[in-house]
N, C-alpha and C. Protein backbone atom coordinates (compact mmCIF):
# COMPACT_ATOMS: atom_id res chain seq x y z
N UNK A 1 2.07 18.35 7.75
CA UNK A 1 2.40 16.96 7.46
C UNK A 1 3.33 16.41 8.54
N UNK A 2 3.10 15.08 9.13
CA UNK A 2 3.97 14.76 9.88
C UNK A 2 5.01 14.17 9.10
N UNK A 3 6.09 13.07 10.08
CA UNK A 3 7.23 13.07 9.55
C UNK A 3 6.95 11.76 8.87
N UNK A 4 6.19 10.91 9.40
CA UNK A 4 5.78 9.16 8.26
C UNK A 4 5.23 9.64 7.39
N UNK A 5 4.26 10.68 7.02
CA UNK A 5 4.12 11.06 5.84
C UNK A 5 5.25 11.44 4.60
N UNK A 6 6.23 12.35 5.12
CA UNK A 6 7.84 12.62 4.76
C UNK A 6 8.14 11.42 4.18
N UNK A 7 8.36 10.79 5.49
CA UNK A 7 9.59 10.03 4.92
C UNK A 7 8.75 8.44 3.74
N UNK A 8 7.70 8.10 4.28
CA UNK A 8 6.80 7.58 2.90
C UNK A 8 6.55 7.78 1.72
N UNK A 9 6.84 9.40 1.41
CA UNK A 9 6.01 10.04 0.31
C UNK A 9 7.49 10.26 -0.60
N UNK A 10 8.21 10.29 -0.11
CA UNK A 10 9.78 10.74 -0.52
C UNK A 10 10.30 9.29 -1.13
N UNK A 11 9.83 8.28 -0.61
CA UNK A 11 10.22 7.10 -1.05
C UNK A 11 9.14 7.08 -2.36
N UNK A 12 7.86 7.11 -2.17
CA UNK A 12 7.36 6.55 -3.73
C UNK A 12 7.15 7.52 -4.25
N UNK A 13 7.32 8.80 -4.20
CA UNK A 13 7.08 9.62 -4.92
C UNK A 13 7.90 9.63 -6.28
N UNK A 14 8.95 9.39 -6.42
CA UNK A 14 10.10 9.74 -7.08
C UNK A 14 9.74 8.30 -8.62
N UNK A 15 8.80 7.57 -7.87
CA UNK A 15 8.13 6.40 -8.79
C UNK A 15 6.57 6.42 -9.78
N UNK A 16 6.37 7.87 -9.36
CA UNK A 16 5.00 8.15 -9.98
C UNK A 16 5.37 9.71 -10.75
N UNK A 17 4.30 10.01 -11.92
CA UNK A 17 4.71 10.72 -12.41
C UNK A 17 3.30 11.72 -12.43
N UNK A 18 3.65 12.88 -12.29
CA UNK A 18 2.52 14.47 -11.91
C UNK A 18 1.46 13.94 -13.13
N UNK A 19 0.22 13.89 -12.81
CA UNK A 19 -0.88 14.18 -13.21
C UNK A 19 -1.73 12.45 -13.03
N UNK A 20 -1.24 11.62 -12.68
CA UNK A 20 -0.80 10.15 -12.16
C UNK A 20 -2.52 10.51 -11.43
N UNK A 21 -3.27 9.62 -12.25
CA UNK A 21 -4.21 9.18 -10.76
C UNK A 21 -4.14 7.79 -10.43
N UNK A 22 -4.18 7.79 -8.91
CA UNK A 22 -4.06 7.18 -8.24
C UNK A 22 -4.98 6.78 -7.28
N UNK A 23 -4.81 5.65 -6.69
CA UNK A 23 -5.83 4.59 -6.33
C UNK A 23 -5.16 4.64 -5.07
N UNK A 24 -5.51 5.15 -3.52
CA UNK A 24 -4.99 4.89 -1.98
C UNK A 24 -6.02 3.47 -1.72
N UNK A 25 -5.34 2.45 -1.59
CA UNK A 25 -6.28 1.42 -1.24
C UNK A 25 -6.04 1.18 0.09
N UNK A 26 -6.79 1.23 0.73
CA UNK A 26 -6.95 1.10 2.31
C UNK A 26 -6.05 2.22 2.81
N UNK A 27 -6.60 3.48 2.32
CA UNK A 27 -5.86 4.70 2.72
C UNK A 27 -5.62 5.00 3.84
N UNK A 28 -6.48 4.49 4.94
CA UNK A 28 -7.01 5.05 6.71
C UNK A 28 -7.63 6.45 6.53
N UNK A 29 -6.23 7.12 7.20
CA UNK A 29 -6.61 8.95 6.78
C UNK A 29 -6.10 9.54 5.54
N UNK A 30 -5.52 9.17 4.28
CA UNK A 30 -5.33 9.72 3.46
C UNK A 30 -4.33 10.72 3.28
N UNK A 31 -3.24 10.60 4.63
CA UNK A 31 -2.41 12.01 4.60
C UNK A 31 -1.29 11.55 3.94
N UNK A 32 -0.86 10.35 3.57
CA UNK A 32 -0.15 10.20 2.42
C UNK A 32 -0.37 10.68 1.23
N UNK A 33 -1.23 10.26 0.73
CA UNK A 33 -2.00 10.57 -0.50
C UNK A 33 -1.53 12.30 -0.63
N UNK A 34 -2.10 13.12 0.33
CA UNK A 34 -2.35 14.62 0.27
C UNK A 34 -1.20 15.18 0.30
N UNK A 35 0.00 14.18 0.64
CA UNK A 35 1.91 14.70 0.91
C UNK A 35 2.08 14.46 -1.05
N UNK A 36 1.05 13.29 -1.38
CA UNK A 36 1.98 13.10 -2.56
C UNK A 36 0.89 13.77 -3.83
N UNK A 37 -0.32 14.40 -3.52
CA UNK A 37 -0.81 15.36 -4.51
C UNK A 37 0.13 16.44 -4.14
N UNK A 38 0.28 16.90 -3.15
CA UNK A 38 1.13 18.17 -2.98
C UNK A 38 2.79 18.61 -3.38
N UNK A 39 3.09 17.26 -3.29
CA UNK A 39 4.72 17.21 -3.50
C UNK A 39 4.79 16.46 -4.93
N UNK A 40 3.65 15.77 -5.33
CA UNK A 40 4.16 14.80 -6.47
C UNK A 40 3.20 15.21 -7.81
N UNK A 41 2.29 16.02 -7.35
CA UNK A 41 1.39 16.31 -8.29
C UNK A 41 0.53 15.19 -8.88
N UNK A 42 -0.18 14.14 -8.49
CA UNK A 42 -0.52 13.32 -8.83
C UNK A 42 -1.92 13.39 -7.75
N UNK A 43 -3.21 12.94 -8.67
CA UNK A 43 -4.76 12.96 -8.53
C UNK A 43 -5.19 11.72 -7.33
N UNK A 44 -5.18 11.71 -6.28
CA UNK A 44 -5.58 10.62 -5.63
C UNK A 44 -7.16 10.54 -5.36
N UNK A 45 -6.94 9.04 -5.28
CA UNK A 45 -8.81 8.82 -4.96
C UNK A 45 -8.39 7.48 -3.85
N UNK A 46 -9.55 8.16 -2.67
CA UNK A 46 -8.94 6.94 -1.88
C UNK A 46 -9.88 6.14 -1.51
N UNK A 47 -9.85 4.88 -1.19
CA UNK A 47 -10.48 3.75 -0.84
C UNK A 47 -10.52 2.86 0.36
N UNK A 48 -11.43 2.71 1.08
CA UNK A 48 -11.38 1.60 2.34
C UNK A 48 -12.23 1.43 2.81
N UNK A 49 -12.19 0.24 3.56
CA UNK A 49 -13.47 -0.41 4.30
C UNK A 49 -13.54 0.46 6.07
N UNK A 50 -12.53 0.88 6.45
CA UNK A 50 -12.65 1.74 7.93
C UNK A 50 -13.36 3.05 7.42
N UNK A 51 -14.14 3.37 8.05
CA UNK A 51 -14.60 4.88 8.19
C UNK A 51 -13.83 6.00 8.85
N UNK A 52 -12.48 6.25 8.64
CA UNK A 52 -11.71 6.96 9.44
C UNK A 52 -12.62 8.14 9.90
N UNK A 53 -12.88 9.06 10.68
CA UNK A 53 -13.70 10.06 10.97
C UNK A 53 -12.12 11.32 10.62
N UNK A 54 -10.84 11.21 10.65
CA UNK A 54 -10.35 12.21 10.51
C UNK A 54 -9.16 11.51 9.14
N UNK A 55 -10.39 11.31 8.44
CA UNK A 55 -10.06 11.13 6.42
C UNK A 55 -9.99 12.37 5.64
N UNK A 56 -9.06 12.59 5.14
CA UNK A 56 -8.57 13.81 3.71
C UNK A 56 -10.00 14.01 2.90
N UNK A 57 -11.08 14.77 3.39
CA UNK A 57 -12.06 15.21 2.98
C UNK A 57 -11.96 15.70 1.16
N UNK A 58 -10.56 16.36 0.76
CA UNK A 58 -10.80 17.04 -0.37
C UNK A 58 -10.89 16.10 -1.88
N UNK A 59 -10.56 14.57 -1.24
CA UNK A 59 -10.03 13.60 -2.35
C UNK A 59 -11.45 12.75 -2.62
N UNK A 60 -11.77 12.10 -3.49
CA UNK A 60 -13.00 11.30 -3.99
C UNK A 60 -12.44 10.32 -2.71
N UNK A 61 -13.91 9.41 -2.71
CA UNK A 61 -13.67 8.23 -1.77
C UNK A 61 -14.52 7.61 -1.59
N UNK A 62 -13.81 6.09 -2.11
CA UNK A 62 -14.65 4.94 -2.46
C UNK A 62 -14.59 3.84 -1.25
N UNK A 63 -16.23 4.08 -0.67
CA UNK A 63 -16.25 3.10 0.29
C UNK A 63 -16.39 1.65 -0.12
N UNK A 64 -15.87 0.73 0.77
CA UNK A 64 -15.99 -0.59 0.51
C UNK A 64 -16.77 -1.40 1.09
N UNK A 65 -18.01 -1.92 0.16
CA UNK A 65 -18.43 -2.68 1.66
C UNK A 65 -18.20 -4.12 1.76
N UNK A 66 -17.29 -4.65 0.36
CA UNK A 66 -16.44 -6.18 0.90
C UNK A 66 -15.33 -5.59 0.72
N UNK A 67 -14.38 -6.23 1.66
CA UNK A 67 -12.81 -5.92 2.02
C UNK A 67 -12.09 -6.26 0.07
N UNK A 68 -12.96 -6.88 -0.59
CA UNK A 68 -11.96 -7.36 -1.92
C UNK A 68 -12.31 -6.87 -3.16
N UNK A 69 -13.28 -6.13 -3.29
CA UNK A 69 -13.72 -5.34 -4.12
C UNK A 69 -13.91 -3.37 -4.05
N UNK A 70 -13.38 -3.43 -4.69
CA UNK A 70 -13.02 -1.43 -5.02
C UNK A 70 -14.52 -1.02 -6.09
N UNK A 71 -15.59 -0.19 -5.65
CA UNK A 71 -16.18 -0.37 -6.66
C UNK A 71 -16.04 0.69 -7.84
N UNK A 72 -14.93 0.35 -8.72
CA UNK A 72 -14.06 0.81 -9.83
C UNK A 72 -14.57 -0.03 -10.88
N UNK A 73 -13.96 0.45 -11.92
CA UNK A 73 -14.07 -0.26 -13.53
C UNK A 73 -12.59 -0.78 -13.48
N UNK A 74 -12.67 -1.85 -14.23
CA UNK A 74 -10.85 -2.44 -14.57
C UNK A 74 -10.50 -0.94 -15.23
N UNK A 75 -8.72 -1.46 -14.58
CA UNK A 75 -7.59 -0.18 -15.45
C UNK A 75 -8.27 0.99 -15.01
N UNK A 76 -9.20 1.68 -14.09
CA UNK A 76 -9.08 3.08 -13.80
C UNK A 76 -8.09 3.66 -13.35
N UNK A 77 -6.84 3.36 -12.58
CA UNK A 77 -6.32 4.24 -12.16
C UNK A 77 -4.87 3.91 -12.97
N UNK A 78 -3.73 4.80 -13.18
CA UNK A 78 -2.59 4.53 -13.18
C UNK A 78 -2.10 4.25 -12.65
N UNK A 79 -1.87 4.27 -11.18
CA UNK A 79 -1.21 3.73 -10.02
C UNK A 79 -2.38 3.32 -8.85
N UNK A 80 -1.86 2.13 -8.44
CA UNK A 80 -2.76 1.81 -7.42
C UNK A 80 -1.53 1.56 -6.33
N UNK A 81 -1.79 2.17 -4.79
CA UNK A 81 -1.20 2.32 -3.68
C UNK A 81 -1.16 1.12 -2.81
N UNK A 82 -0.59 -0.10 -2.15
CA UNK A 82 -1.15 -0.51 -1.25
C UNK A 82 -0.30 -0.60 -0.08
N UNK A 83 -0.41 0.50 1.17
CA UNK A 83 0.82 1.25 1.75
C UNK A 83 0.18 0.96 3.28
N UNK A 84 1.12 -0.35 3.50
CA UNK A 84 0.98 -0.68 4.90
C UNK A 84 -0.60 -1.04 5.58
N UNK A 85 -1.22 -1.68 4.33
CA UNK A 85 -2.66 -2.58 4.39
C UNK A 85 -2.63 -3.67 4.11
N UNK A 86 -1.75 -4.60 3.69
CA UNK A 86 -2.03 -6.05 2.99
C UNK A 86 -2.00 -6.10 4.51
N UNK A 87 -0.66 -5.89 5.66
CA UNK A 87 -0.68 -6.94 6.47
C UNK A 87 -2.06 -6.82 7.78
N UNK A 88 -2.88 -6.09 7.45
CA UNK A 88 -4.22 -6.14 8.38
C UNK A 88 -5.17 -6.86 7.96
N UNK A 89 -4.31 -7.85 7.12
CA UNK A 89 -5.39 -8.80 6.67
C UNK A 89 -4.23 -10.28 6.57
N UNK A 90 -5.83 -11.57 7.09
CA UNK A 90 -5.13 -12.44 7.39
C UNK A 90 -4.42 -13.33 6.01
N UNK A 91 -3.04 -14.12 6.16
CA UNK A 91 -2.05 -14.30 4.85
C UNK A 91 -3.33 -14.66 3.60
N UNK A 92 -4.27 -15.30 3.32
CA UNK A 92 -5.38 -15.97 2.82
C UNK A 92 -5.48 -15.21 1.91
N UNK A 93 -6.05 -13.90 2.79
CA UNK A 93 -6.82 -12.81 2.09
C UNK A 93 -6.02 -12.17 1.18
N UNK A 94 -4.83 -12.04 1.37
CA UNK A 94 -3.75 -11.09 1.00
C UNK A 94 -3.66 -11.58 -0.49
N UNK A 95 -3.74 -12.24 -1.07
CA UNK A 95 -3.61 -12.42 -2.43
C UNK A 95 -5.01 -11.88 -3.08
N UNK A 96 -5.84 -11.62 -2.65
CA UNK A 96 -7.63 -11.39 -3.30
C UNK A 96 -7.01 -10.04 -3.03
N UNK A 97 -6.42 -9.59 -2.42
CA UNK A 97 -6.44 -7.99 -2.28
C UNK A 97 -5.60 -7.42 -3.21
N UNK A 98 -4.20 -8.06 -3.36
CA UNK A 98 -3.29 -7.75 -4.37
C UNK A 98 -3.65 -8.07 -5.77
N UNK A 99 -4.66 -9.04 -6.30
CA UNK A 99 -5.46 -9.36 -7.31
C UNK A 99 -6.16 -8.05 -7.75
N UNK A 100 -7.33 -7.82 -6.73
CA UNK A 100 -8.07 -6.79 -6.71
C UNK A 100 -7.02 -5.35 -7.25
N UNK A 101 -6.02 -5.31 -6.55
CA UNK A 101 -5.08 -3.51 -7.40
C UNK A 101 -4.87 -4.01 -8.30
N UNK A 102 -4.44 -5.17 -8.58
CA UNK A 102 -4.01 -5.10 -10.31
C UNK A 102 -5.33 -5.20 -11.26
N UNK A 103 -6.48 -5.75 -10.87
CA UNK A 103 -7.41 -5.14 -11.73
C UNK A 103 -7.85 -3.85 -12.13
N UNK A 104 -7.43 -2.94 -11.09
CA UNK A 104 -7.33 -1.53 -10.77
C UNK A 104 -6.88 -0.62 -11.71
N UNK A 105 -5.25 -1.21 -11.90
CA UNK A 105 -4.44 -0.35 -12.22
C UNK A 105 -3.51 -0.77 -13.52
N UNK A 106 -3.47 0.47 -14.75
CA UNK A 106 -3.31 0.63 -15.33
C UNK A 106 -1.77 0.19 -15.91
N UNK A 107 -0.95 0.87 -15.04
CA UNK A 107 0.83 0.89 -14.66
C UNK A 107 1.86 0.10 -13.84
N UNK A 108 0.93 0.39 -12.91
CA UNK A 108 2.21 0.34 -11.49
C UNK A 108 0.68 0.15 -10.46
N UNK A 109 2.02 -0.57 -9.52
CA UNK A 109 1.47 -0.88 -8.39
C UNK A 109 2.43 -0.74 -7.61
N UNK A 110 2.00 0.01 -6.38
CA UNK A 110 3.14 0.47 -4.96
C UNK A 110 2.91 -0.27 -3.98
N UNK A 111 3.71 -1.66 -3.53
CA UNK A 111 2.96 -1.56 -2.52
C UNK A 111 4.29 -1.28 -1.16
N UNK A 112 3.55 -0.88 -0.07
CA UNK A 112 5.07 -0.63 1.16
C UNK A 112 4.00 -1.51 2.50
N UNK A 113 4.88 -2.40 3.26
CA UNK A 113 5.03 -3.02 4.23
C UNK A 113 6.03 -3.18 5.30
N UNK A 114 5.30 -3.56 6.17
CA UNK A 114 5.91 -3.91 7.15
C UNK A 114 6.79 -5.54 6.96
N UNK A 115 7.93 -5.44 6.91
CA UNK A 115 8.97 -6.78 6.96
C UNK A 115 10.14 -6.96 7.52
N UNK A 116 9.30 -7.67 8.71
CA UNK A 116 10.54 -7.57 9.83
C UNK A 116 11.88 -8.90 9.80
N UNK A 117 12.76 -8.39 9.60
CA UNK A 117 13.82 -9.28 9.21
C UNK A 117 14.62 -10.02 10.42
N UNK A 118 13.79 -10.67 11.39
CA UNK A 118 14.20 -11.27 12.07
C UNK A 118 13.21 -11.39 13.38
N UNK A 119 13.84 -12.19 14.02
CA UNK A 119 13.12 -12.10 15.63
C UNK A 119 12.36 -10.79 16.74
N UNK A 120 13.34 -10.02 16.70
CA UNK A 120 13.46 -9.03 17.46
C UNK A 120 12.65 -8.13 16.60
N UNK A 121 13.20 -8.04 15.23
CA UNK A 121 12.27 -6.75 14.78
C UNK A 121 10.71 -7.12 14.67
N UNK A 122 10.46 -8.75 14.54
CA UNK A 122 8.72 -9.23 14.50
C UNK A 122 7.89 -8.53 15.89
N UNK A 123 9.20 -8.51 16.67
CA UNK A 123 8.52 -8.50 18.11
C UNK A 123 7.97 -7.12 18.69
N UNK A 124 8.81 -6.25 17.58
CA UNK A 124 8.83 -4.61 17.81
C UNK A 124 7.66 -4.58 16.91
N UNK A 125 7.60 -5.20 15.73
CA UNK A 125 6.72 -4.89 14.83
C UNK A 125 5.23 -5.30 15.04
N UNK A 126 5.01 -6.52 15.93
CA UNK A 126 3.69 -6.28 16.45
C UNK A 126 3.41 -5.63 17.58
N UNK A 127 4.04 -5.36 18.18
CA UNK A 127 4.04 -4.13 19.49
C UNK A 127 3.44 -2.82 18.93
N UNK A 128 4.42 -2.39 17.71
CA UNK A 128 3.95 -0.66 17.79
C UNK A 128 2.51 -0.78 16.40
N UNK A 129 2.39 -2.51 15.78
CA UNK A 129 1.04 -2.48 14.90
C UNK A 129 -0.24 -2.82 15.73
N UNK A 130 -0.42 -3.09 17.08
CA UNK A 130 -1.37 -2.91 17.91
C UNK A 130 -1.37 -1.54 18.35
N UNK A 131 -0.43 -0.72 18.74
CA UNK A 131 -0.82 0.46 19.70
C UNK A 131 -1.18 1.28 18.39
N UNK A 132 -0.42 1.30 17.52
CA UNK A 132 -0.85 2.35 16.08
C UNK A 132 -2.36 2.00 15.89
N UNK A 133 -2.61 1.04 15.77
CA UNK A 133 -3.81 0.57 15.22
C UNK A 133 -5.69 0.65 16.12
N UNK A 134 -5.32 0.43 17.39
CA UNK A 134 -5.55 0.59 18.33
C UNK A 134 -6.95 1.35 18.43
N UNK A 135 -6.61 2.90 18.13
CA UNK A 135 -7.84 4.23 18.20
C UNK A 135 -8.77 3.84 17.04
N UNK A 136 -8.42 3.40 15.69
CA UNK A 136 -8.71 2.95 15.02
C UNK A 136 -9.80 1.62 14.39
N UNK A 137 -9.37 0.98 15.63
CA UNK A 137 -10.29 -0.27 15.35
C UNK A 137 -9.81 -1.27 14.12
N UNK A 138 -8.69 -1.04 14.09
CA UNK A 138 -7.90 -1.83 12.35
C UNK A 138 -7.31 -2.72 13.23
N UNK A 139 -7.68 -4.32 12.06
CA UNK A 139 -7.69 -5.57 12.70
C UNK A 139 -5.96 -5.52 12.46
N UNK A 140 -5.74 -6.15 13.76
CA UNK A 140 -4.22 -6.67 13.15
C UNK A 140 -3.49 -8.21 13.95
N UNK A 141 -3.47 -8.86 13.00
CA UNK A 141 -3.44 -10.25 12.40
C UNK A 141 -1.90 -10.78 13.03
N UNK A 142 -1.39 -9.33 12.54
CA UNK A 142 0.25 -9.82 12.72
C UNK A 142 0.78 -10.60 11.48
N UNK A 143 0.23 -10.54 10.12
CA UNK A 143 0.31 -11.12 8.64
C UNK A 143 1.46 -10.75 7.90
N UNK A 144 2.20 -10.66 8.76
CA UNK A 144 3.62 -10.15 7.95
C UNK A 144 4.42 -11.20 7.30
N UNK A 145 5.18 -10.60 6.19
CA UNK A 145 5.66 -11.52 5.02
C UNK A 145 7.32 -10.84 5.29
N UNK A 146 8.21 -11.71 4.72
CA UNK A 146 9.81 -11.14 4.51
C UNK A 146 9.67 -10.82 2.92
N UNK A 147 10.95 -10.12 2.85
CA UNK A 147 10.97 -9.17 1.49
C UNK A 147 10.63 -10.37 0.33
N UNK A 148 11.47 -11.44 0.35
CA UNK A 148 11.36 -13.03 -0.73
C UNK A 148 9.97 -13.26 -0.68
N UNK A 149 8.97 -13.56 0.40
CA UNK A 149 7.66 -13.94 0.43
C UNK A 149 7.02 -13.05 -0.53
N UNK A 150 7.15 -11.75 -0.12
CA UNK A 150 6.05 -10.52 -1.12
C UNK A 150 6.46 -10.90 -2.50
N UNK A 151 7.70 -10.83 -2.69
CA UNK A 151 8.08 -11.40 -3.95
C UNK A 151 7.22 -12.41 -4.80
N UNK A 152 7.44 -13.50 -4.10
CA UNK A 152 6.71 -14.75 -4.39
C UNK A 152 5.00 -14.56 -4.71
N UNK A 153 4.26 -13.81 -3.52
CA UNK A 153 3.22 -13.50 -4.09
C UNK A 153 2.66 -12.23 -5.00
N UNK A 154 3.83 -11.54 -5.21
CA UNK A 154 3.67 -10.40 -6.39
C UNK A 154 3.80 -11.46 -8.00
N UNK A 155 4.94 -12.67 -8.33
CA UNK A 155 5.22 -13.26 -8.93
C UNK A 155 4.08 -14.37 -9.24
N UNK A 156 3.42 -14.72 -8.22
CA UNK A 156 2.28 -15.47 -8.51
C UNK A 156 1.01 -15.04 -9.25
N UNK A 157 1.06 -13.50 -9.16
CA UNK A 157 -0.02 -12.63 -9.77
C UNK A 157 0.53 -11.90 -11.29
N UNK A 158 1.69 -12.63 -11.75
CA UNK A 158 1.91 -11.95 -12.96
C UNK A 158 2.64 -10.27 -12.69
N UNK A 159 3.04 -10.11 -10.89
CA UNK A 159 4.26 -8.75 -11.60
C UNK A 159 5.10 -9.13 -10.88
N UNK A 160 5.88 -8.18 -11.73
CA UNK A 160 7.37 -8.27 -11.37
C UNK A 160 7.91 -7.10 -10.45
N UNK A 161 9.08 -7.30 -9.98
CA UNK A 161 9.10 -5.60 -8.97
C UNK A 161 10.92 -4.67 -9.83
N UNK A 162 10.22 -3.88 -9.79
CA UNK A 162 11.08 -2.96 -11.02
C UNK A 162 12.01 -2.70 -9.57
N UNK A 163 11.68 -2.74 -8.60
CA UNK A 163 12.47 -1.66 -7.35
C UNK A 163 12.25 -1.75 -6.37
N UNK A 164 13.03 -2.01 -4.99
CA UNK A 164 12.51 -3.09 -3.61
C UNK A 164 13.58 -2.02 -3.12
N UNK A 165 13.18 -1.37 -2.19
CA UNK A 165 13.92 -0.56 -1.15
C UNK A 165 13.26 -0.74 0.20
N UNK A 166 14.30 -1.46 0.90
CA UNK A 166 13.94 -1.90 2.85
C UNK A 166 14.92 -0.68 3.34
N UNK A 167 14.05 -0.40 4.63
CA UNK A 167 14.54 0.51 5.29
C UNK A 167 13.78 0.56 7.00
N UNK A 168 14.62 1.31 7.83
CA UNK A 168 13.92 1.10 9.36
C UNK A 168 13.42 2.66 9.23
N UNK A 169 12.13 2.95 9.55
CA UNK A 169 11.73 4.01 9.40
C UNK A 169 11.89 4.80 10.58
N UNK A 170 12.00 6.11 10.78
CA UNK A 170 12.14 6.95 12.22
C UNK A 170 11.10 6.94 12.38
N UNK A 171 9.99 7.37 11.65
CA UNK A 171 8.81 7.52 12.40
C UNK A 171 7.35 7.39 11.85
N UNK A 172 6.40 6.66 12.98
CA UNK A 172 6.50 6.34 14.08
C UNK A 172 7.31 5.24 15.11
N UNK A 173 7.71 4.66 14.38
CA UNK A 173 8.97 3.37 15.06
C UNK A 173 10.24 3.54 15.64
N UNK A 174 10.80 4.93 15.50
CA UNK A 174 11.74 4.91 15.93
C UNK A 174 12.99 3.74 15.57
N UNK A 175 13.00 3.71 14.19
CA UNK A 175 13.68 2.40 13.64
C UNK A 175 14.01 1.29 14.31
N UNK A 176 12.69 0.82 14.84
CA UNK A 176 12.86 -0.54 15.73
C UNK A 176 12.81 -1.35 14.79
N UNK A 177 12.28 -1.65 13.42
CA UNK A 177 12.00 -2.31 12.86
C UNK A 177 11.88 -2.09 11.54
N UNK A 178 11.68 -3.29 10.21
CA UNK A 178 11.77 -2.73 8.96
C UNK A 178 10.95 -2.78 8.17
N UNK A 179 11.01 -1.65 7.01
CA UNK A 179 9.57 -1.48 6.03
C UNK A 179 10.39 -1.77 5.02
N UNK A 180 9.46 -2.02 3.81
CA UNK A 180 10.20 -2.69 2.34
C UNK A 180 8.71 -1.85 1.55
N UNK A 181 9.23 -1.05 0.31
CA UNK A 181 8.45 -0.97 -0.62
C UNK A 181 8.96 -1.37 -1.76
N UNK A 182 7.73 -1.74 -2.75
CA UNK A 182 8.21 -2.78 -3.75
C UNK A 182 7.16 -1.84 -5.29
N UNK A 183 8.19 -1.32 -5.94
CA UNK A 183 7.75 -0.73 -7.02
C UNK A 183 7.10 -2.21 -8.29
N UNK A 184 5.76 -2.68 -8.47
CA UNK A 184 5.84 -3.50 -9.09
C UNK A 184 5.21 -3.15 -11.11
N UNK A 185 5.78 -3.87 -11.85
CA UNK A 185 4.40 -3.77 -13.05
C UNK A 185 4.67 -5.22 -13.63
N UNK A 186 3.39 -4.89 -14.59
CA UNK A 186 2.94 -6.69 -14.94
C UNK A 186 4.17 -7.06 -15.88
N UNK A 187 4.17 -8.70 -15.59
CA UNK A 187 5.03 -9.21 -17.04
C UNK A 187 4.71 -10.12 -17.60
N UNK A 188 5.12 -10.72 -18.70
CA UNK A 188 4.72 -11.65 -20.13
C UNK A 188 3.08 -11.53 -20.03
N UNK A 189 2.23 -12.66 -19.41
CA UNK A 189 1.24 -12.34 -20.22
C UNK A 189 0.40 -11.59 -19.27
N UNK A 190 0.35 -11.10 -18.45
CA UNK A 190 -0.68 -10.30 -17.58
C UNK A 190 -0.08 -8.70 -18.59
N UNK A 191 1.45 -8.65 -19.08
CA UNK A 191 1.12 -7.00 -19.65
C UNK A 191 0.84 -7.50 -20.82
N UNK A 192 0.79 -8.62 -21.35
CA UNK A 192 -0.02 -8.79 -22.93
C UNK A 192 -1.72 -8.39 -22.73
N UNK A 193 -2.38 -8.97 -21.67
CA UNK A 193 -3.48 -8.78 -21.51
C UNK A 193 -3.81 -7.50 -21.24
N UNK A 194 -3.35 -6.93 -20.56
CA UNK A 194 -3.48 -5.44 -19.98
C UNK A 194 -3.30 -4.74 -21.28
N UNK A 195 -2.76 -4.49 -22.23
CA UNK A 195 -2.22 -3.84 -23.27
C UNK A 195 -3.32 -3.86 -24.66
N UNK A 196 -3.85 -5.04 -24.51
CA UNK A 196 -5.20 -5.52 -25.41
C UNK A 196 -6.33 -4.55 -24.94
């Protein structure tokens, strides 16, 4: 395991509970996922529209062939993941996608981003989301939101965020810049509906 796996998996892990299946939505390679069956005990199934060629073979995996549909049943998973994918998509889209996990998911929704809190860190932050992205072929838009924005559109979809931890990650960034994950679940009537 490398060390963004570490230091990712250590952050939401501690928010999901062992036997937890889980939904990697726009997983890439899935080596998150495989840090947090291993360390967290929790069932992942992962999902995306890239064909990574060096994807976590041992986990189910649901290809996509529109970027906004998972082809799942509502409420399959307990947790649905969305870990540094909203922003490869342009601001528009980003609400059909965050729509889409909460039809997903049962509990909780994770999502972790990129949110650069100022000038300098935007500038680091599209620098190292082209070269990361790069081998890959993953579009990048540069769709980044500040911690209040995600807010706003987690709040527009009926959740609320139980738990918002920003931090500059070592790696791969070398804490040039900052990530925010946002522990969310539904409130008033999206968990009335969900609960029916």
């Amino acid at each position: 395991m490398s060390l963004r796996e570490n230091e990712v998996g250590r952050r939401v892990a501690p928010h999901l509970e062992a036997g937890d299946t889980v939904l990697d939505l726009g997983a890439g390679t899935g080596r998150v996922s495989l840090w947090l069956a291993r360390r967290a005990g929790v069932r992942p199934t992962l999902a995306d529209v890239v064909p990574y060629s060096n994807r976590q073979r041992e986990f189910p995996f649901l290809a996509m062939d529109d970027p906004f549909h998972v082809p799942a049943e509502d409420r399959s998973f307990d947790v649905v993941l969305l870990l540094f994918a909203l922003h490869h998509n342009r601001y528009e889209a980003q609400s059909k996608i965050v729509a889409e996990a909460i039809r997903l998911m049962r509990r909780r929704l994770v999502v972790a981003e990129d949110t650069p809190f100022g000038r300098v860190d935007h500038a680091f932050n599209v620098a190292w989301d082209k070269v990361l992205n790069l081998r890959h072929g993953v579009p990048t838009p540069f769709a980044f939101r500040s911690v209040p924005e995600w807010l706003d559109v987690f709040l527009e979809h009926g959740m609320r965020a139980v738990h918002v931890e920003s931090y500059r990650p070592r790696w791969p960034t070398l804490m040039t810049y900052h990530h925010s994950v946002f522990f969310l679940e539904p409130e008033g009537r999206l968990a009335a509906s969900m609960a029916e």
